[in-house]
N, C-alpha and C. Protein backbone atom coordinates (compact mmCIF):
# COMPACT_ATOMS: atom_id res chain seq x y z
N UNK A 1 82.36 3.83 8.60
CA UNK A 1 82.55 2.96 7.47
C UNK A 1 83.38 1.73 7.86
N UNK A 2 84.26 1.89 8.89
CA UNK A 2 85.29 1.15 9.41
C UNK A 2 84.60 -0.28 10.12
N UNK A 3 83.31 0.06 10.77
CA UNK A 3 82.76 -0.95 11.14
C UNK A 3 81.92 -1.96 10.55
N UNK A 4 81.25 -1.24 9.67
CA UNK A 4 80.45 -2.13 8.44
C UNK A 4 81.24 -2.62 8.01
N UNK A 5 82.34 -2.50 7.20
CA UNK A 5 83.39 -3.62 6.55
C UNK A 5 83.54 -4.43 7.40
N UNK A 6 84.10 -4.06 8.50
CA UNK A 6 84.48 -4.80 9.29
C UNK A 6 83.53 -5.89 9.74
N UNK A 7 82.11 -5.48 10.17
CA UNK A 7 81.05 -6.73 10.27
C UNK A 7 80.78 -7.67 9.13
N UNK A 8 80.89 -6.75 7.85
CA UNK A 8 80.49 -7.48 6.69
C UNK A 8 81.70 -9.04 6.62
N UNK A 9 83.27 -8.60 6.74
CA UNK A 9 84.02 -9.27 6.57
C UNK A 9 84.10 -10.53 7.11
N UNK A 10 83.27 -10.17 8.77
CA UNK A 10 82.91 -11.33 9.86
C UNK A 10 82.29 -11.87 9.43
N UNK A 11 81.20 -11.29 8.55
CA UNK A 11 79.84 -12.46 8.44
C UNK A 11 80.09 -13.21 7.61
N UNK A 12 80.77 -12.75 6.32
CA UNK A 12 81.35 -13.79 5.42
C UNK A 12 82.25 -14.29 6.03
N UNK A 13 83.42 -14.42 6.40
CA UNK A 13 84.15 -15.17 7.35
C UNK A 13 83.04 -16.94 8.12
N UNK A 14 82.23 -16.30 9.03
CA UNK A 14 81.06 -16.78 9.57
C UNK A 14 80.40 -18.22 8.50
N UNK A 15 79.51 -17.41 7.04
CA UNK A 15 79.48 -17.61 6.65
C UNK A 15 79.97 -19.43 5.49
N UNK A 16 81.37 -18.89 5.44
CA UNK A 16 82.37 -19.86 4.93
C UNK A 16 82.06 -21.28 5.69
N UNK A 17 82.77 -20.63 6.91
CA UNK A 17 83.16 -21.60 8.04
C UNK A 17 81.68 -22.30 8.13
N UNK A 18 80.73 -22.01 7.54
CA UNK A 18 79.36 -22.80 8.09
C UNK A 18 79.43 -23.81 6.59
N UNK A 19 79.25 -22.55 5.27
CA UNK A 19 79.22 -23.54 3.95
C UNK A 19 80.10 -24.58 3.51
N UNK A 20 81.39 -24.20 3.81
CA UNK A 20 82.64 -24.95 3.22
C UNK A 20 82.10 -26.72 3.94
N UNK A 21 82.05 -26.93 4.69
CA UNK A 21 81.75 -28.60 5.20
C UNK A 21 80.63 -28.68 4.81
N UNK A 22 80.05 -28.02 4.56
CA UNK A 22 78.01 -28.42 3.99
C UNK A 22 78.54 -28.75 2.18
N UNK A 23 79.25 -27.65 1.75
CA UNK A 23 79.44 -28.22 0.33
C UNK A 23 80.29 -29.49 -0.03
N UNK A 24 81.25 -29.62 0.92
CA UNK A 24 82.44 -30.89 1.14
C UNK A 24 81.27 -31.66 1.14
N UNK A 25 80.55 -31.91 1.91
CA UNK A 25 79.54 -33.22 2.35
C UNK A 25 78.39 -33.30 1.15
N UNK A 26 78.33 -32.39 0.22
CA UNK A 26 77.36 -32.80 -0.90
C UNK A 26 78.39 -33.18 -1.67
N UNK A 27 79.49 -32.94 -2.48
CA UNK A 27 80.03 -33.57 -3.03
C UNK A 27 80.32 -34.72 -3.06
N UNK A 28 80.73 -35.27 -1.46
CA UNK A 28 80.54 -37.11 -1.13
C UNK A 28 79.77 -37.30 -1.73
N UNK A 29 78.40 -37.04 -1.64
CA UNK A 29 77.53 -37.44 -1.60
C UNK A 29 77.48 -37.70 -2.97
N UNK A 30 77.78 -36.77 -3.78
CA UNK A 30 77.63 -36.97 -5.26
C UNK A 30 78.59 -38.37 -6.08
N UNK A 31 79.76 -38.17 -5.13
CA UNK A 31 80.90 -38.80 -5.83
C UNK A 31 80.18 -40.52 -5.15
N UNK A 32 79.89 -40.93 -4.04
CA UNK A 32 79.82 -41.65 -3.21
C UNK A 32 78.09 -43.01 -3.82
N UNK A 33 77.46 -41.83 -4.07
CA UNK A 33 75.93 -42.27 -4.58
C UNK A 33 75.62 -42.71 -3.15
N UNK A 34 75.51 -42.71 -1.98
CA UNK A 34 75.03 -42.71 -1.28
C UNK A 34 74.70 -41.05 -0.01
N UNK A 35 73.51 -41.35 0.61
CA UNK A 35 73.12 -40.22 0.94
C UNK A 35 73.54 -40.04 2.28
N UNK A 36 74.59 -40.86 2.51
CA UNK A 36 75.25 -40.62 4.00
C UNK A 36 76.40 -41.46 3.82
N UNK A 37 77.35 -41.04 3.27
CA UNK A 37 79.05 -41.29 2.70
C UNK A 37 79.18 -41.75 3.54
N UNK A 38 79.55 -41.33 4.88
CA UNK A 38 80.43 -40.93 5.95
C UNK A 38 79.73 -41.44 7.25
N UNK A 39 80.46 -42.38 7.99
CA UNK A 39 79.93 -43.07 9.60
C UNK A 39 80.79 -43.35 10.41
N UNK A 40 80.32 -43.40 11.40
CA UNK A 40 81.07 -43.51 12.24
C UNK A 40 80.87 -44.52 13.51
N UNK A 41 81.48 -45.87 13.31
CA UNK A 41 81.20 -47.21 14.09
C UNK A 41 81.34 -46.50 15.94
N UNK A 42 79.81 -46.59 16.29
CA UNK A 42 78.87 -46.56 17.60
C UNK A 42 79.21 -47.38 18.56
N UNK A 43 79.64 -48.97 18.10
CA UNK A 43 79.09 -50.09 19.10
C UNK A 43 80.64 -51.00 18.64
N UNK A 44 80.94 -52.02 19.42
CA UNK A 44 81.55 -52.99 18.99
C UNK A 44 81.19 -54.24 18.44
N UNK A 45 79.96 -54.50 17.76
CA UNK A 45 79.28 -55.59 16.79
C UNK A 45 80.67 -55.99 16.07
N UNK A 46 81.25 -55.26 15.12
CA UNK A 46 82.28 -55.81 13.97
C UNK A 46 83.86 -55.81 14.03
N UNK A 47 84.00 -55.69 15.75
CA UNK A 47 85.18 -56.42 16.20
C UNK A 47 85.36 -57.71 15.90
N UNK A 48 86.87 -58.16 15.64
CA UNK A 48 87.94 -56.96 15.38
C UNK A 48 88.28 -56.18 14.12
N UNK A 49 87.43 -56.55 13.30
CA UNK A 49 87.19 -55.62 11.92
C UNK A 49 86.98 -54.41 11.96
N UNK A 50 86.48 -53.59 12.55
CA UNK A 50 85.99 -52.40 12.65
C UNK A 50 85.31 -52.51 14.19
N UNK A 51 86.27 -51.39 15.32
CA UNK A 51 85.82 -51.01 16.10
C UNK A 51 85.47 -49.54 16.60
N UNK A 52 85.26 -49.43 17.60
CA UNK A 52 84.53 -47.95 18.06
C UNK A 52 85.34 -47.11 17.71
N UNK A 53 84.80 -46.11 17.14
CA UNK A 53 85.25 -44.87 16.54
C UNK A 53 86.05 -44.68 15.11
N UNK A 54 85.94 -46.19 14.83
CA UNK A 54 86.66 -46.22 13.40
C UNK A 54 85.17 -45.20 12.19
N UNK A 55 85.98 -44.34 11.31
CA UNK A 55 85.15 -43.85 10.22
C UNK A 55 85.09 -44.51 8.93
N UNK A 56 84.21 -45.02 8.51
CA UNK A 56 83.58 -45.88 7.20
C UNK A 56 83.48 -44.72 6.08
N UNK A 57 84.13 -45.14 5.39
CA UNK A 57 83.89 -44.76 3.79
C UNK A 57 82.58 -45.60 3.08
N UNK A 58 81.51 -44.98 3.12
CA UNK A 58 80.47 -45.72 1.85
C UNK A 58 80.52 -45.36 0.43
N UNK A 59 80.07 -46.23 -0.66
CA UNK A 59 79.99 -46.01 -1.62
C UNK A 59 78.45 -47.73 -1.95
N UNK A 60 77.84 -46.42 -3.09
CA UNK A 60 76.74 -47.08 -3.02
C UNK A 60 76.35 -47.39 -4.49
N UNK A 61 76.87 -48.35 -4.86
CA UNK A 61 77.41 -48.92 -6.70
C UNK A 61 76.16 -49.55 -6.80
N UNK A 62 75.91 -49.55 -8.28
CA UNK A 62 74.96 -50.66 -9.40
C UNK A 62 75.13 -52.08 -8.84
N UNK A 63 77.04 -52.63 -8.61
CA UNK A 63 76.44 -54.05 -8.43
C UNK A 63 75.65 -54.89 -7.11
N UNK A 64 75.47 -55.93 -7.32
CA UNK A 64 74.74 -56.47 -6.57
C UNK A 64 75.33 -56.83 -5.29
N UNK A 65 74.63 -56.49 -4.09
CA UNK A 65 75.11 -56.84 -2.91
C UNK A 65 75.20 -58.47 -2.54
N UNK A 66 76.16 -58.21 -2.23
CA UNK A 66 76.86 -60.32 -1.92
C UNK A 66 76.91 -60.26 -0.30
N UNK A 67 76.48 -61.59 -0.36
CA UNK A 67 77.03 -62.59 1.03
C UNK A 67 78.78 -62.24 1.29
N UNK A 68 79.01 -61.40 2.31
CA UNK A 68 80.36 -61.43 2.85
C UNK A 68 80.62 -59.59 2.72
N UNK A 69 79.35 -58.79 2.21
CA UNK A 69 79.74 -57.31 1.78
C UNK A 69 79.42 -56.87 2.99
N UNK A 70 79.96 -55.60 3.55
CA UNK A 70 80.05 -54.98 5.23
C UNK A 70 79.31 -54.26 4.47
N UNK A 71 77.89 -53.68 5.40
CA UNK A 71 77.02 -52.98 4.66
C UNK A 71 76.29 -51.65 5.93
N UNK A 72 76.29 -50.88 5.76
CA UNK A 72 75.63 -49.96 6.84
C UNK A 72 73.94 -49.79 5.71
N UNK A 73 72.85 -49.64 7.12
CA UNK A 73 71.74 -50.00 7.29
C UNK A 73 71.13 -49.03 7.54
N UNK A 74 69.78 -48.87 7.56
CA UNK A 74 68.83 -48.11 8.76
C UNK A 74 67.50 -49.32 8.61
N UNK A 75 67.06 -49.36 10.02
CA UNK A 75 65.70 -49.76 10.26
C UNK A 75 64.54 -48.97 10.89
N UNK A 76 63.93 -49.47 10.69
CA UNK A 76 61.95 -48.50 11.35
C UNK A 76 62.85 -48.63 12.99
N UNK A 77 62.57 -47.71 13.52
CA UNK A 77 62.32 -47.65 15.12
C UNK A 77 63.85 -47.44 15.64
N UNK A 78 64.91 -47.27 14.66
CA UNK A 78 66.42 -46.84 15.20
C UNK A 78 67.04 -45.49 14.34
N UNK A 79 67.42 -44.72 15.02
CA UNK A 79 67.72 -43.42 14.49
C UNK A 79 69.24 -43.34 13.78
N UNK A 80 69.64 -44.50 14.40
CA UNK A 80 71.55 -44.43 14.32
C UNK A 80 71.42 -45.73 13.01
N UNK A 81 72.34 -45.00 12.29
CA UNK A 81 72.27 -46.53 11.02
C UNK A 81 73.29 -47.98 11.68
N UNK A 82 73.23 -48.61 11.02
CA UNK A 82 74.17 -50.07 11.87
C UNK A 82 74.92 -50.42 10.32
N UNK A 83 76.47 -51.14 11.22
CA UNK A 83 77.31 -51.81 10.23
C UNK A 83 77.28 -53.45 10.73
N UNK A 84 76.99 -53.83 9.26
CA UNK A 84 77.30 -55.41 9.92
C UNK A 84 77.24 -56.17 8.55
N UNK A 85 77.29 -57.16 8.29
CA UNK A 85 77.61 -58.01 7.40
C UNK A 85 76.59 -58.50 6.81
N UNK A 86 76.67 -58.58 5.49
CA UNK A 86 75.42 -59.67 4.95
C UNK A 86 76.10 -60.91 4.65
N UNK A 87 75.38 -62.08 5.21
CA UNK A 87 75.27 -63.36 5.92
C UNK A 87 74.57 -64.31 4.99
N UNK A 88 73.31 -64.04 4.33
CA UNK A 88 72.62 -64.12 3.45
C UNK A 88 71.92 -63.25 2.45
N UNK A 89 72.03 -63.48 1.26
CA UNK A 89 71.20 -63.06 0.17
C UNK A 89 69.99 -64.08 -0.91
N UNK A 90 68.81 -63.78 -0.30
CA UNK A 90 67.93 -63.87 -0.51
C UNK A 90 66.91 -63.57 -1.93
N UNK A 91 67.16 -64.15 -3.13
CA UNK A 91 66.13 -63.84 -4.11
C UNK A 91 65.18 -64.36 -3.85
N UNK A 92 63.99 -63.77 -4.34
CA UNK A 92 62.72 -64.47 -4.63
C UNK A 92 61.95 -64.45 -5.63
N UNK A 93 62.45 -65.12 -6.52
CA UNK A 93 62.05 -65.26 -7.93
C UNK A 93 60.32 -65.09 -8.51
N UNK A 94 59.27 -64.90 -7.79
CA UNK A 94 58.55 -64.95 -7.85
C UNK A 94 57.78 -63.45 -8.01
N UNK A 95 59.02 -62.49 -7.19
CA UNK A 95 58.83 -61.10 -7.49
C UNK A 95 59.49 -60.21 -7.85
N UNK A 96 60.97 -60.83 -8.26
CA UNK A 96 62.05 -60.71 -8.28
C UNK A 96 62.63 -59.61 -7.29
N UNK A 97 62.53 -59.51 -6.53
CA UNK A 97 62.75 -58.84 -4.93
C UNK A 97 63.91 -60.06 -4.17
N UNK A 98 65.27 -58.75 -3.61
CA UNK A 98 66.53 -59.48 -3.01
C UNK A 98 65.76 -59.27 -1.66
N UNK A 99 66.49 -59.92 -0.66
CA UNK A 99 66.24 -59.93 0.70
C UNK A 99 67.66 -60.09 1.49
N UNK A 100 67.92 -59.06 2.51
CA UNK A 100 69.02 -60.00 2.77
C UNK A 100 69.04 -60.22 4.50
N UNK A 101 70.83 -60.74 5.03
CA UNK A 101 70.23 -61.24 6.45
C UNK A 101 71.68 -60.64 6.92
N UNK A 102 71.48 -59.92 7.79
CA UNK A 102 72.91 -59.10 8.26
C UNK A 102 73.36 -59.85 9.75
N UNK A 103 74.56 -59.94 9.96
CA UNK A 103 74.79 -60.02 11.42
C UNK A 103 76.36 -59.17 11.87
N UNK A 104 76.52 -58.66 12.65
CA UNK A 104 77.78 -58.10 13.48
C UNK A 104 78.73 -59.37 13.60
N UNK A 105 79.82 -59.17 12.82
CA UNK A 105 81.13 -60.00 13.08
C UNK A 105 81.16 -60.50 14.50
N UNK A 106 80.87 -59.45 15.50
CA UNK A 106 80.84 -59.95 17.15
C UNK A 106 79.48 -60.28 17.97
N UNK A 107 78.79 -60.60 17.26
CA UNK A 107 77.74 -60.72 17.61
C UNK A 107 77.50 -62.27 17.65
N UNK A 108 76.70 -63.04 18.76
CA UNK A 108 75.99 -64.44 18.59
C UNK A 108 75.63 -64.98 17.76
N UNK A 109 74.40 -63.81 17.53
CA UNK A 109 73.10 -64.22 16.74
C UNK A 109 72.90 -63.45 15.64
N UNK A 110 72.17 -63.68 14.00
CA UNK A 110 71.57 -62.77 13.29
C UNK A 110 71.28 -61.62 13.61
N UNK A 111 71.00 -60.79 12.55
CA UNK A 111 70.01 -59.20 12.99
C UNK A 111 68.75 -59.89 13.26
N UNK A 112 68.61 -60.34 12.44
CA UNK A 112 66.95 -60.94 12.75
C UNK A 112 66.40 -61.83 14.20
N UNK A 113 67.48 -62.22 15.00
CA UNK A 113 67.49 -63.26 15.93
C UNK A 113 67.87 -62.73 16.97
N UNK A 114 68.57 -61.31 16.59
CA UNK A 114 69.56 -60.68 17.79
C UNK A 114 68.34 -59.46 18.70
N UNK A 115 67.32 -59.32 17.74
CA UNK A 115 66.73 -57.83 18.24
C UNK A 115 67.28 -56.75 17.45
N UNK A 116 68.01 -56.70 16.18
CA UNK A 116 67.96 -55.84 15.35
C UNK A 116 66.84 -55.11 14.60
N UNK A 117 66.85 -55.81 14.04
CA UNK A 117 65.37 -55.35 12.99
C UNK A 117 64.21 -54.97 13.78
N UNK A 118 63.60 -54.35 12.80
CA UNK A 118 62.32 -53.90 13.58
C UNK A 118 60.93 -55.20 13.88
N UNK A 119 60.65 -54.72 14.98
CA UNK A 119 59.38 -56.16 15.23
C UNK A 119 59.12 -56.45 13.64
N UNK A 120 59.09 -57.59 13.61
CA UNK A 120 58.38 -58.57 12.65
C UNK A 120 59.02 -58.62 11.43
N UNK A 121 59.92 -57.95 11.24
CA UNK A 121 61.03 -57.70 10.01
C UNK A 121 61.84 -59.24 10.13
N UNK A 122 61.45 -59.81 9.02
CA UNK A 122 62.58 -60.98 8.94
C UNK A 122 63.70 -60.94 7.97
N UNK A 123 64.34 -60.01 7.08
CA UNK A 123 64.62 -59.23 5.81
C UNK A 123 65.08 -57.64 5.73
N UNK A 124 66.25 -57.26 5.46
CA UNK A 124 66.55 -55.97 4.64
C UNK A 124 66.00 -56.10 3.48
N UNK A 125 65.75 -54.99 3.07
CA UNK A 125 65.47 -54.81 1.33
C UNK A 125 66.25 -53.70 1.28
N UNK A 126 66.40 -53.71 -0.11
CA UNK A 126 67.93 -52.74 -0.65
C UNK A 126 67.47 -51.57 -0.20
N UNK A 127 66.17 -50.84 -0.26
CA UNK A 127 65.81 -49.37 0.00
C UNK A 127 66.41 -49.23 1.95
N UNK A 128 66.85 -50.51 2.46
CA UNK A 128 67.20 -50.25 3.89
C UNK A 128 68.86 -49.73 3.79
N UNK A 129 69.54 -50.22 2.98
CA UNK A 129 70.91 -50.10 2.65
C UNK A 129 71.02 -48.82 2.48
N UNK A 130 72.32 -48.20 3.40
CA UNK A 130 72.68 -46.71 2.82
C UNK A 130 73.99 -46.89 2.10
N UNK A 131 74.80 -47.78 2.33
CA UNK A 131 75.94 -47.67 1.19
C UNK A 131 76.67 -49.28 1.95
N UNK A 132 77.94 -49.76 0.53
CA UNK A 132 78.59 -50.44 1.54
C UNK A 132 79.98 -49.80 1.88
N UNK A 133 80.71 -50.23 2.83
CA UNK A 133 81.80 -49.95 3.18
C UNK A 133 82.95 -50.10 2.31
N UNK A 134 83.62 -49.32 1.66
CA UNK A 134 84.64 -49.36 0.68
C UNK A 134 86.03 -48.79 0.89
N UNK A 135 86.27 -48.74 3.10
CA UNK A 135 87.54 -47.96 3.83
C UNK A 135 86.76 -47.51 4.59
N UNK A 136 88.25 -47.01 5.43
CA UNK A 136 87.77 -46.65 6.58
C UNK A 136 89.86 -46.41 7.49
N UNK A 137 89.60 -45.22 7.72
CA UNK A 137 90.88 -44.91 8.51
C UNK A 137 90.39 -45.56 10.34
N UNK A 138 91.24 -45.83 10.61
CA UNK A 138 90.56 -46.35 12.27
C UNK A 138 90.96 -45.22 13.23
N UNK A 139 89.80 -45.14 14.33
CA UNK A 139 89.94 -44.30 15.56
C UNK A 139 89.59 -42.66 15.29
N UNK A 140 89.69 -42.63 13.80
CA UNK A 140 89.02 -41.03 13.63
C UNK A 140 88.04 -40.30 14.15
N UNK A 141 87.01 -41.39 14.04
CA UNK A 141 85.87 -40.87 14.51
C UNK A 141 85.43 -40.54 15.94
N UNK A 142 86.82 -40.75 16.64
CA UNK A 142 86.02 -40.59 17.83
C UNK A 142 86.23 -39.23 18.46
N UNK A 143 86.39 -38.20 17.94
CA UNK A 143 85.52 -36.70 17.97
C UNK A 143 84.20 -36.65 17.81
N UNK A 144 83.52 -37.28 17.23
CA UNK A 144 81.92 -37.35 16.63
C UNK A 144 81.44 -37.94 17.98
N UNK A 145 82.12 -39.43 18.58
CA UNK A 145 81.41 -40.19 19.81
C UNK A 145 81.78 -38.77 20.80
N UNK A 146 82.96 -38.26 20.89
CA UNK A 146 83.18 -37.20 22.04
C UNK A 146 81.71 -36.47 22.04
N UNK A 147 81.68 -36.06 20.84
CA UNK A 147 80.86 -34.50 20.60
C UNK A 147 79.29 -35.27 20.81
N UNK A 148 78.94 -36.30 20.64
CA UNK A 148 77.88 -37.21 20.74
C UNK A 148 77.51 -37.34 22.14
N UNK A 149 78.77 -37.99 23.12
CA UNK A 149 78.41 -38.14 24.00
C UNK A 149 78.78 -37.26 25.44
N UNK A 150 79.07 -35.94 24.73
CA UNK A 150 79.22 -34.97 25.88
C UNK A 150 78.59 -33.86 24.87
N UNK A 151 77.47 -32.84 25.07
CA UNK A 151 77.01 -32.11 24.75
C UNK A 151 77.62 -30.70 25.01
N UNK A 152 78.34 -30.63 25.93
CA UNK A 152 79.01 -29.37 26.51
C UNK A 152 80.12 -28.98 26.04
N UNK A 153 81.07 -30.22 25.04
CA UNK A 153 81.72 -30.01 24.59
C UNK A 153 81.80 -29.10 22.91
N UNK A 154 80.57 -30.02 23.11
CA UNK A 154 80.07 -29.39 21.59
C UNK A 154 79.85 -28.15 21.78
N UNK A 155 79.05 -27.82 22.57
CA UNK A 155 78.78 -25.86 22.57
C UNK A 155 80.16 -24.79 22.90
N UNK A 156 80.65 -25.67 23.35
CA UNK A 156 82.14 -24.70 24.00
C UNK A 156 82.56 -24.80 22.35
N UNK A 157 82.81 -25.93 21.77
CA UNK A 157 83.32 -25.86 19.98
C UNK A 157 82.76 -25.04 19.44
N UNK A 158 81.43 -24.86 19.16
CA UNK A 158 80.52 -23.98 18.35
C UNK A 158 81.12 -22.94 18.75
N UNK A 159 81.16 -22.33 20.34
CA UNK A 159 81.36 -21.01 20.77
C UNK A 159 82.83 -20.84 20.31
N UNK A 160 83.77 -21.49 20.40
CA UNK A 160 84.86 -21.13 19.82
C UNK A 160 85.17 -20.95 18.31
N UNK A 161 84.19 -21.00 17.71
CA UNK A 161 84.31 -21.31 15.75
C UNK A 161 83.37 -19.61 15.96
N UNK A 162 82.65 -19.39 16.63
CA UNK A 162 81.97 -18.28 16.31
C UNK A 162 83.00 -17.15 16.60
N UNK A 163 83.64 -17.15 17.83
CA UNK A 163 84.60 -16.48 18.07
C UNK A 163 85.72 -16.57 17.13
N UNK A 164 86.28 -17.38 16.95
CA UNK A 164 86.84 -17.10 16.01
C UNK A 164 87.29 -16.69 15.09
N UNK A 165 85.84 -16.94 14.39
CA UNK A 165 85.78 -16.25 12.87
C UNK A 165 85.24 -14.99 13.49
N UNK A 166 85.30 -14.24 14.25
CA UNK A 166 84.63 -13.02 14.48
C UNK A 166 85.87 -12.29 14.56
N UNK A 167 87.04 -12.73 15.38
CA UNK A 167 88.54 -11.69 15.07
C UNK A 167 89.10 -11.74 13.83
């Protein structure tokens, strides 16, 4: 009998440790209105505003996105979303459809000019927007670049959370 409790206790233990951050991260999500709260700056584009490993707070409001709002993105053909600035906002009264034109604080050139966007994309449209930036603590994130860019580290973590919760 001693051992069944005892496994049962692990698995819920187990368990927790898997749900508790899965439910934390829907709640952002709820409170946030965007479907990816939480990022974590990749590249140095928005130096010295936001550099590598700084974590972004999104929030993804009714009003209208302005010229000068730090905005994280996704495009066709990139897996990692991007932070960078809108530069221009674009109506077109004719369909009433916004457009806008992003560029990286450290960057030369436009998204559109730089090799951002996807071939032939001259334009974000709002359905590209995942939230804008509303904070951000600096240097947090760079556990995520660790765990990103060393894979081995990550499994030794996993293996230690399993162990863990298993004593």
């Amino acid at each position: 009998m001693g051992r069944t409790r005892r496994f049962i206790v692990q698995a819920i233990n187990l368990g927790m440790t898997i749900t508790l951050p899965l439910m934390i991260w829907k709640l952002l999500i709820c409170l946030s209105g965007s479907d990816s709260p939480v990022t974590v700056v990749l590249s140095a584009s928005m130096e010295p505003g936001f550099k590598r490993g700084d974590i972004l707070f999104l929030h993804m409001s009714k009003s209208p996105i302005r010229s000068g709002d730090i905005v994280v993105f996704r495009v066709e053909g990139r897996d990692i979303p991007i932070v960078h600035r809108v530069i221009t906002v674009h109506e077109r009264r004719d369909t009433n459809e916004i457009n806008f034109l992003t560029k990286g604080d450290n960057n030369g050139e436009d998204d559109r000019n730089g090799g951002i966007y996807a071939k032939g994309q001259q334009w974000l449209q709002h359905y590209h927007i995942i939230g804008r930036v509303v904070g951000f603590p600096p240097y947090a994130g760079w556990f995520t670049i660790i765990l990103k860019d060393k894979p081995v580290i990550k499994y030794l973590l996993f293996g230690l959370i399993a162990f863990w919760s298993s004593t």
